[in-house]
C-alpha atoms as a PDB file:
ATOM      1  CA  UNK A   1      68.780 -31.488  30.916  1.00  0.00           C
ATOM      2  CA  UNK A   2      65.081 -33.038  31.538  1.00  0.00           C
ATOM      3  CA  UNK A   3      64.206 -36.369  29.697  1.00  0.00           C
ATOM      4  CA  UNK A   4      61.293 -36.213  27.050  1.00  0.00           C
ATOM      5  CA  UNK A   5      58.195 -37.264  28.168  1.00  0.00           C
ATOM      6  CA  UNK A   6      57.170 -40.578  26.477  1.00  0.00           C
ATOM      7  CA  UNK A   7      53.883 -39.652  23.711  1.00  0.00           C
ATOM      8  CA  UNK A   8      51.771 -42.556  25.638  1.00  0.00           C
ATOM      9  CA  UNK A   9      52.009 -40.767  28.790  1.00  0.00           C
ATOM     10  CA  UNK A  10      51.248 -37.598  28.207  1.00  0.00           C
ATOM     11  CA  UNK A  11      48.266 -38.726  25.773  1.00  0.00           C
ATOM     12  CA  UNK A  12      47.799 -36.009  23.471  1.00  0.00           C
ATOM     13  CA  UNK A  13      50.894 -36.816  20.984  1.00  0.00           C
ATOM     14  CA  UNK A  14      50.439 -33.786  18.463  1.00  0.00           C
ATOM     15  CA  UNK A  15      49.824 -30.559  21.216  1.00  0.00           C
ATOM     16  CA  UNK A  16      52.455 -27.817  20.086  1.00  0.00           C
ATOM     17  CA  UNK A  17      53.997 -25.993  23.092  1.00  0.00           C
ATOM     18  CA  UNK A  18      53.363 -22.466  23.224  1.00  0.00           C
ATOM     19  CA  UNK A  19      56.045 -19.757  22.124  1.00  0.00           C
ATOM     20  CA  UNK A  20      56.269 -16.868  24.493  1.00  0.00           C
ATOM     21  CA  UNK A  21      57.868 -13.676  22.974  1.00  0.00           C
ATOM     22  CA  UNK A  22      61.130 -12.901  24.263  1.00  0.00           C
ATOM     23  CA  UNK A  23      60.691  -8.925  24.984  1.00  0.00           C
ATOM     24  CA  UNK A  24      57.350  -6.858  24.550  1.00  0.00           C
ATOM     25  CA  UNK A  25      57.372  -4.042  22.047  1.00  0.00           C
ATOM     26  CA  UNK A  26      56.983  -0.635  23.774  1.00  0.00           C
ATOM     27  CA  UNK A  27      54.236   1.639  23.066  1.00  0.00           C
ATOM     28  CA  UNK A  28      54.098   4.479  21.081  1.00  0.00           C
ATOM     29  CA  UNK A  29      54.166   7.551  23.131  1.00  0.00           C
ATOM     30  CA  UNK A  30      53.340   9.940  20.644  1.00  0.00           C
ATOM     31  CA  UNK A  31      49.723   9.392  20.472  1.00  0.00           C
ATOM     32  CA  UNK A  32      49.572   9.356  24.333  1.00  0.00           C
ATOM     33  CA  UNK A  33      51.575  12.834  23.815  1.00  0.00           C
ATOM     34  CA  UNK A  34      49.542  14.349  21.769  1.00  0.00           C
ATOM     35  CA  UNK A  35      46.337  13.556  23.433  1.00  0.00           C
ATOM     36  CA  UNK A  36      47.767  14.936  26.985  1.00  0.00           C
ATOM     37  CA  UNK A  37      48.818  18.330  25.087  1.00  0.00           C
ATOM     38  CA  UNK A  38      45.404  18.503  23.187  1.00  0.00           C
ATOM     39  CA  UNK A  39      43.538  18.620  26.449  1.00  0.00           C
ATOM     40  CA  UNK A  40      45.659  21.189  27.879  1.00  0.00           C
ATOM     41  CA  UNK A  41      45.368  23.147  25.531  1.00  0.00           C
ATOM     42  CA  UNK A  42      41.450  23.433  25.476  1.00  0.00           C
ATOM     43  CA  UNK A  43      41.233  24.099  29.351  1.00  0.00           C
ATOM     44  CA  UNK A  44      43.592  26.511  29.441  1.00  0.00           C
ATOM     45  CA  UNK A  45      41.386  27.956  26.215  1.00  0.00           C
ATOM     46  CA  UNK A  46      38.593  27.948  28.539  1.00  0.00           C
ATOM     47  CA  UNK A  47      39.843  29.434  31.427  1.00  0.00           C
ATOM     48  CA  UNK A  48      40.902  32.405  29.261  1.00  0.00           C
ATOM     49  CA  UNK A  49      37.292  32.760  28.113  1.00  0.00           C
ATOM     50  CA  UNK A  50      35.797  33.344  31.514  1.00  0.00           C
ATOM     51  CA  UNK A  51      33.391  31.186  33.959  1.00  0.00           C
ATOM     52  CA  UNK A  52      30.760  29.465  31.618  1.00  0.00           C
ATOM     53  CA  UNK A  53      26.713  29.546  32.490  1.00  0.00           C
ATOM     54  CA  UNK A  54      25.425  26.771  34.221  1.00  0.00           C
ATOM     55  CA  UNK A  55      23.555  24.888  31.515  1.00  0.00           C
ATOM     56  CA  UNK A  56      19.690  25.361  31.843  1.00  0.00           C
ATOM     57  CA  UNK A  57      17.133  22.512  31.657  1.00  0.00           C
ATOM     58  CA  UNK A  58      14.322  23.123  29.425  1.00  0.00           C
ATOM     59  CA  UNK A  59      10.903  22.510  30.890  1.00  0.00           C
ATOM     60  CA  UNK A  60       8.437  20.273  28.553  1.00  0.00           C
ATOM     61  CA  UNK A  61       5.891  22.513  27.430  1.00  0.00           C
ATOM     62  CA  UNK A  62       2.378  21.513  27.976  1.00  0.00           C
ATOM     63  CA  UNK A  63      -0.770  21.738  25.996  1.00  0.00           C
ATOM     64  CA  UNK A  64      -4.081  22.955  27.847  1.00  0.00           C
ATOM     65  CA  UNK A  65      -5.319  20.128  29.315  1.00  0.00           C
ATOM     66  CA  UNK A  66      -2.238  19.161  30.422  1.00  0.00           C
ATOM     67  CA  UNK A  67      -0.858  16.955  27.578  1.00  0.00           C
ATOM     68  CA  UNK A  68       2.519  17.244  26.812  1.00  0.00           C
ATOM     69  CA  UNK A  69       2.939  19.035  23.257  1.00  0.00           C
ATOM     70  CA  UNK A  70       6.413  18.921  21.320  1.00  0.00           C
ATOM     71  CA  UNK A  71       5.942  22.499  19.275  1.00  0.00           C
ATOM     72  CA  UNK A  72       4.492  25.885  20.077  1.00  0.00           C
ATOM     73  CA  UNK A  73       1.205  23.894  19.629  1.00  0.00           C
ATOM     74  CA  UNK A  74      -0.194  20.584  19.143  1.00  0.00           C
ATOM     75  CA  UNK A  75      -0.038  19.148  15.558  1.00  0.00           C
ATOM     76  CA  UNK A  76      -0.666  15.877  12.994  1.00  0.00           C
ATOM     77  CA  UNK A  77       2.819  15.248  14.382  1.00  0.00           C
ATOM     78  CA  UNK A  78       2.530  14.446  18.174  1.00  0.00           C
ATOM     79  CA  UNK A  79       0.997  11.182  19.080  1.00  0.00           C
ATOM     80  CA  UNK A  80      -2.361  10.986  19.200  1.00  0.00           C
ATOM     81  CA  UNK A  81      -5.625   9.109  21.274  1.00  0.00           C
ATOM     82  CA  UNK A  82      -6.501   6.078  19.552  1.00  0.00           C
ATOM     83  CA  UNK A  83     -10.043   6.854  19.852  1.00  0.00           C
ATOM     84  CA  UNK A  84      -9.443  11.021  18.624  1.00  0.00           C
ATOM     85  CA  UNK A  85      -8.522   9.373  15.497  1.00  0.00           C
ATOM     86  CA  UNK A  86     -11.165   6.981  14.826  1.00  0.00           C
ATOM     87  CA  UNK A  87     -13.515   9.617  15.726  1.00  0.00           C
ATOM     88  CA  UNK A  88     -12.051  11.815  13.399  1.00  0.00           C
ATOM     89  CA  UNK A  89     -11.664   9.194  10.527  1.00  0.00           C
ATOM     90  CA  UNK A  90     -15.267   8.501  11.008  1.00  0.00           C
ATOM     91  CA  UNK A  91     -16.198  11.642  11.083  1.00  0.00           C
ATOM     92  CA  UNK A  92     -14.610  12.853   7.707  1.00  0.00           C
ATOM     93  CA  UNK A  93     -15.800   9.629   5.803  1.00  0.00           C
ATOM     94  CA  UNK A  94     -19.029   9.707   6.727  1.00  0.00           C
ATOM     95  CA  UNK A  95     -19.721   6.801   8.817  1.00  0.00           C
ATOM     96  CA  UNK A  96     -20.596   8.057  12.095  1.00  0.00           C
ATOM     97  CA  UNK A  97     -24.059   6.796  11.600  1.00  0.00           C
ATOM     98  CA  UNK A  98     -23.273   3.663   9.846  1.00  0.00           C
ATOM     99  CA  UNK A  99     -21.106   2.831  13.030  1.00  0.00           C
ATOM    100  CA  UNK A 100     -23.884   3.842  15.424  1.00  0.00           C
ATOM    101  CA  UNK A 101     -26.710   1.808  13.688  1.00  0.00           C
ATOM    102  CA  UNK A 102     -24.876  -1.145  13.777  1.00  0.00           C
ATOM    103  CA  UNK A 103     -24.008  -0.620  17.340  1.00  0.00           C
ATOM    104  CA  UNK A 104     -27.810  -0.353  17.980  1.00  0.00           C
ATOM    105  CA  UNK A 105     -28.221  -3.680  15.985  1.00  0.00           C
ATOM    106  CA  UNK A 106     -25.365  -5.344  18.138  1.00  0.00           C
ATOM    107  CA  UNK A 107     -27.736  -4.327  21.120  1.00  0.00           C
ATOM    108  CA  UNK A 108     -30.773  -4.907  19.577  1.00  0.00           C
ATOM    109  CA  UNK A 109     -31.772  -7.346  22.322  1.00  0.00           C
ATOM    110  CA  UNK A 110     -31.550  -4.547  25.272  1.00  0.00           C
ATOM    111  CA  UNK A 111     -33.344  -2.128  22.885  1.00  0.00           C
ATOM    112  CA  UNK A 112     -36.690  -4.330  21.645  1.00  0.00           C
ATOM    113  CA  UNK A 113     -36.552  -7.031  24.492  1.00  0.00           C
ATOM    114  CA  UNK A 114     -35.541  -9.898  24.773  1.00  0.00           C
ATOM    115  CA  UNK A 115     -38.801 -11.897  23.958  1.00  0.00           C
ATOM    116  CA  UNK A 116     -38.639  -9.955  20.936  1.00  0.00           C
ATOM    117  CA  UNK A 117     -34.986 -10.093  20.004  1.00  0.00           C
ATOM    118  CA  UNK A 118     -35.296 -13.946  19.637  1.00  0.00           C
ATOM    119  CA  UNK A 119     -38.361 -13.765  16.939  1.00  0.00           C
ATOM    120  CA  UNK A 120     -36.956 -10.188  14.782  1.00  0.00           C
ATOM    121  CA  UNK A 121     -33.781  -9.305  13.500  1.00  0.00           C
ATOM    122  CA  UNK A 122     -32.547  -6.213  12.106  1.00  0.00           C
ATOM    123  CA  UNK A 123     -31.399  -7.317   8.734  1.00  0.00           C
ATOM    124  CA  UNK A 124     -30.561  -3.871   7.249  1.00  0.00           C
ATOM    125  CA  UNK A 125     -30.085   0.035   7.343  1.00  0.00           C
ATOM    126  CA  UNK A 126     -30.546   2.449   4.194  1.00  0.00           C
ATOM    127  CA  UNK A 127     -31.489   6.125   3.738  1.00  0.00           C
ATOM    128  CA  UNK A 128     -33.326   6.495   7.510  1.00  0.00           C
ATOM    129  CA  UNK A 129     -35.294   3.181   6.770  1.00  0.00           C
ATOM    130  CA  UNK A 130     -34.485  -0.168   9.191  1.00  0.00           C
ATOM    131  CA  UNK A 131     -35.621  -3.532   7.924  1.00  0.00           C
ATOM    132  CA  UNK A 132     -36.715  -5.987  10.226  1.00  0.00           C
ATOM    133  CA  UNK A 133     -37.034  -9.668   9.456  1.00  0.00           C
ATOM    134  CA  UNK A 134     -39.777 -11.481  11.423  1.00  0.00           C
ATOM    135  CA  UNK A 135     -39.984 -15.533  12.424  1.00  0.00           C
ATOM    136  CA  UNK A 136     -43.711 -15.634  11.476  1.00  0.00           C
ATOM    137  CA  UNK A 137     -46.410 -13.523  10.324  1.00  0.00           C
ATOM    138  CA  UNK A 138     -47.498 -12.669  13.506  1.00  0.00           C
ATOM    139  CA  UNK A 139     -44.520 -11.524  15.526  1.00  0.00           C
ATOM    140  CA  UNK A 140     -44.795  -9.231  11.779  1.00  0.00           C
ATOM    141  CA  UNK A 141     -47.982  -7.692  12.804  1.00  0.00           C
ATOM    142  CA  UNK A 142     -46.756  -7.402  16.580  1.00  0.00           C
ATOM    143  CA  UNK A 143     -43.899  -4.984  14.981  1.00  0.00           C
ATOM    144  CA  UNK A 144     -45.782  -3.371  12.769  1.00  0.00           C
ATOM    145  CA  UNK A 145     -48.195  -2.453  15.892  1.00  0.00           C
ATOM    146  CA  UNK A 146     -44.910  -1.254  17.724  1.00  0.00           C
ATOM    147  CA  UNK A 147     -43.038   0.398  15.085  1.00  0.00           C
ATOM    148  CA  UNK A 148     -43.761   3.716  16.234  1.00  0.00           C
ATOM    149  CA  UNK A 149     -42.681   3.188  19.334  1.00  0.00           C
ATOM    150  CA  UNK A 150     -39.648   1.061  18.205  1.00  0.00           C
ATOM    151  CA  UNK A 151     -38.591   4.551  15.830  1.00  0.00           C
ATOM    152  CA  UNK A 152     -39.204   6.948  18.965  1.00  0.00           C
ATOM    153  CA  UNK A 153     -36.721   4.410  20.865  1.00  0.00           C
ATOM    154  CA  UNK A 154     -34.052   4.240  17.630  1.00  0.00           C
ATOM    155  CA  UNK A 155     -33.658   8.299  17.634  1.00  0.00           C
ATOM    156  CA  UNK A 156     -33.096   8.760  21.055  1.00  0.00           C
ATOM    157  CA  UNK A 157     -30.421   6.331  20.398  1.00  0.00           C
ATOM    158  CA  UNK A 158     -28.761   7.501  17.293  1.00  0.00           C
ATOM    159  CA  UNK A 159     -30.208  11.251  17.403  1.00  0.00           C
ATOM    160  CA  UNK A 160     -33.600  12.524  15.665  1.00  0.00           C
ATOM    161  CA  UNK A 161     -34.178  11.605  12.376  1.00  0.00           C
ATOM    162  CA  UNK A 162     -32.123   8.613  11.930  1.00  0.00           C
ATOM    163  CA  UNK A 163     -34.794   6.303  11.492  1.00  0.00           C
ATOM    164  CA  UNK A 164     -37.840   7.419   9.849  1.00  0.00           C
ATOM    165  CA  UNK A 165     -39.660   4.686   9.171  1.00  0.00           C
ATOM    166  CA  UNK A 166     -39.474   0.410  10.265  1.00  0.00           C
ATOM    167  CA  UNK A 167     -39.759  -2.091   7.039  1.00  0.00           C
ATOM    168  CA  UNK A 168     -40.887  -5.644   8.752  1.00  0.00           C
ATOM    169  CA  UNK A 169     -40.818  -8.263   6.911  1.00  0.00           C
ATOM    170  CA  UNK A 170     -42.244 -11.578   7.193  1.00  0.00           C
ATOM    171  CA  UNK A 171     -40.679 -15.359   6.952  1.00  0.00           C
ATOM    172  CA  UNK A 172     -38.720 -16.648   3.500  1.00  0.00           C
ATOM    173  CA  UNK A 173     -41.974 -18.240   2.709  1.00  0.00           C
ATOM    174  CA  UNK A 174     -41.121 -21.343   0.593  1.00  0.00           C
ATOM    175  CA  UNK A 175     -42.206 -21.673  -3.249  1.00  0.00           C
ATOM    176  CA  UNK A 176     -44.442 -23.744  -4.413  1.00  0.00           C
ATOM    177  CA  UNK A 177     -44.309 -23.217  -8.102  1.00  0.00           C
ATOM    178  CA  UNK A 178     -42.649 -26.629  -9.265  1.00  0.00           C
ATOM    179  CA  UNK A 179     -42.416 -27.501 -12.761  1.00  0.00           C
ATOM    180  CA  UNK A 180     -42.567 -25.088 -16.405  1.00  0.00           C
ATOM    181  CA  UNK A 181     -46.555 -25.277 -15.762  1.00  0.00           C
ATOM    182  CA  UNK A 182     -48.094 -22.808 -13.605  1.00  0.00           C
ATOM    183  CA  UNK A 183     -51.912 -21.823 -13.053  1.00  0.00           C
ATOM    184  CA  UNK A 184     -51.845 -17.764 -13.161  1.00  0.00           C
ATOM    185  CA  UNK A 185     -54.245 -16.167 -10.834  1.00  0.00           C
ATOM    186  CA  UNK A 186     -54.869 -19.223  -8.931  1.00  0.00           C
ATOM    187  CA  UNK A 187     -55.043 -19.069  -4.846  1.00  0.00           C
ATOM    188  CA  UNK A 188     -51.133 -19.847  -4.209  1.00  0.00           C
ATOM    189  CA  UNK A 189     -49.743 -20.658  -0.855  1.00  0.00           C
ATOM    190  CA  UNK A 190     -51.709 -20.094   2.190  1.00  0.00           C
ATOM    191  CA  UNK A 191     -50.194 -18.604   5.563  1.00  0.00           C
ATOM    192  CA  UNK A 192     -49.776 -22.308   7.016  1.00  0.00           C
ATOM    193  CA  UNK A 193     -46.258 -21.424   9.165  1.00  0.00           C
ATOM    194  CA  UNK A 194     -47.460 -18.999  11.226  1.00  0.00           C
END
């Protein structure tokens, strides 16, 4: 008969010892059974039936210009371009020339110059008329000489007709009205900033 250990030795004093079963249960061969016959039966089903036909692949139909499409044609359905639908969002709400004026105005410098790009800025776009805001009065004239040339370079751009006609306008001139008390008809301000 072996001797106990001694608890100090061994240094874990509470670890059970494991219990190992004595036999192993045996399986259940009835599932295993029934499985085996199950599977017999359906080949010999098939085999009565006759040789099957080789299953056929289906080729991917594709659309005209070579797209792949997943119906008899291409619908709302299949993925689209991102830039077919912007276009056509654009298109039925109207912006198309909204978006194309302000991509004019986002290259205003390569349009007008650059001398002239640093001294007018397109401030705004409404019903074919551009307004153009000036650093001084006469970089104003300047583009009032030039706006017919400026409108001839805008519609071949954004298509005839878009602009019609160029509205430049001058400096925020400063007020000099100060106080309730104001002389009506009097000279006012003078064109000292430009």
């Amino acid at each position: 008969m072996p001797e106990p250990r001694n608890s100090s030795e061994s240094g874990n004093e509470s670890e059970p010892l494991p219990v190992l079963p004595a036999e192993e249960p045996e399986h259940d061969k009835h599932g295993l059974d029934l499985a085996k016959s199950l599977a017999g039966r359906l080949k010999g089903a098939a085999a009565a039936n006759g040789p099957t036909r080789p299953v056929l692949r289906r080729r991917r139909r594709r659309g005209i210009d070579g797209t792949q499409v997943s119906g008899a044609r291409p619908d709302d359905r299949d993925p689209q371009r991102l830039t077919a639908t912007l276009g056509r969002l654009m298109r039925d709400q109207g912006w198309e020339v909204d978006v194309a004026v302000h991509g004019v105005m986002a290259r205003w410098p390569s349009i007008v110059g650059p001398e002239m790009a640093e001294h007018c800025k397109p401030e705004s776009y409404e019903d074919t008329q551009l307004t153009v805001r000036t650093d001084s009065t006469a970089w104003a004239t300047q583009l009032k000489m030039l706006a017919p040339d400026l409108i001839r370079r805008l519609n071949a751009e954004l298509g005839d007709g878009t602009v019609t006609h160029v509205n430049v306008q001058g400096p925020h001139a400063p007020s000099w009205r100060k106080g309730p008390r104001t002389v009506r008809g009097g000279r006012g301000p003078r064109d000292t900033y430009g």
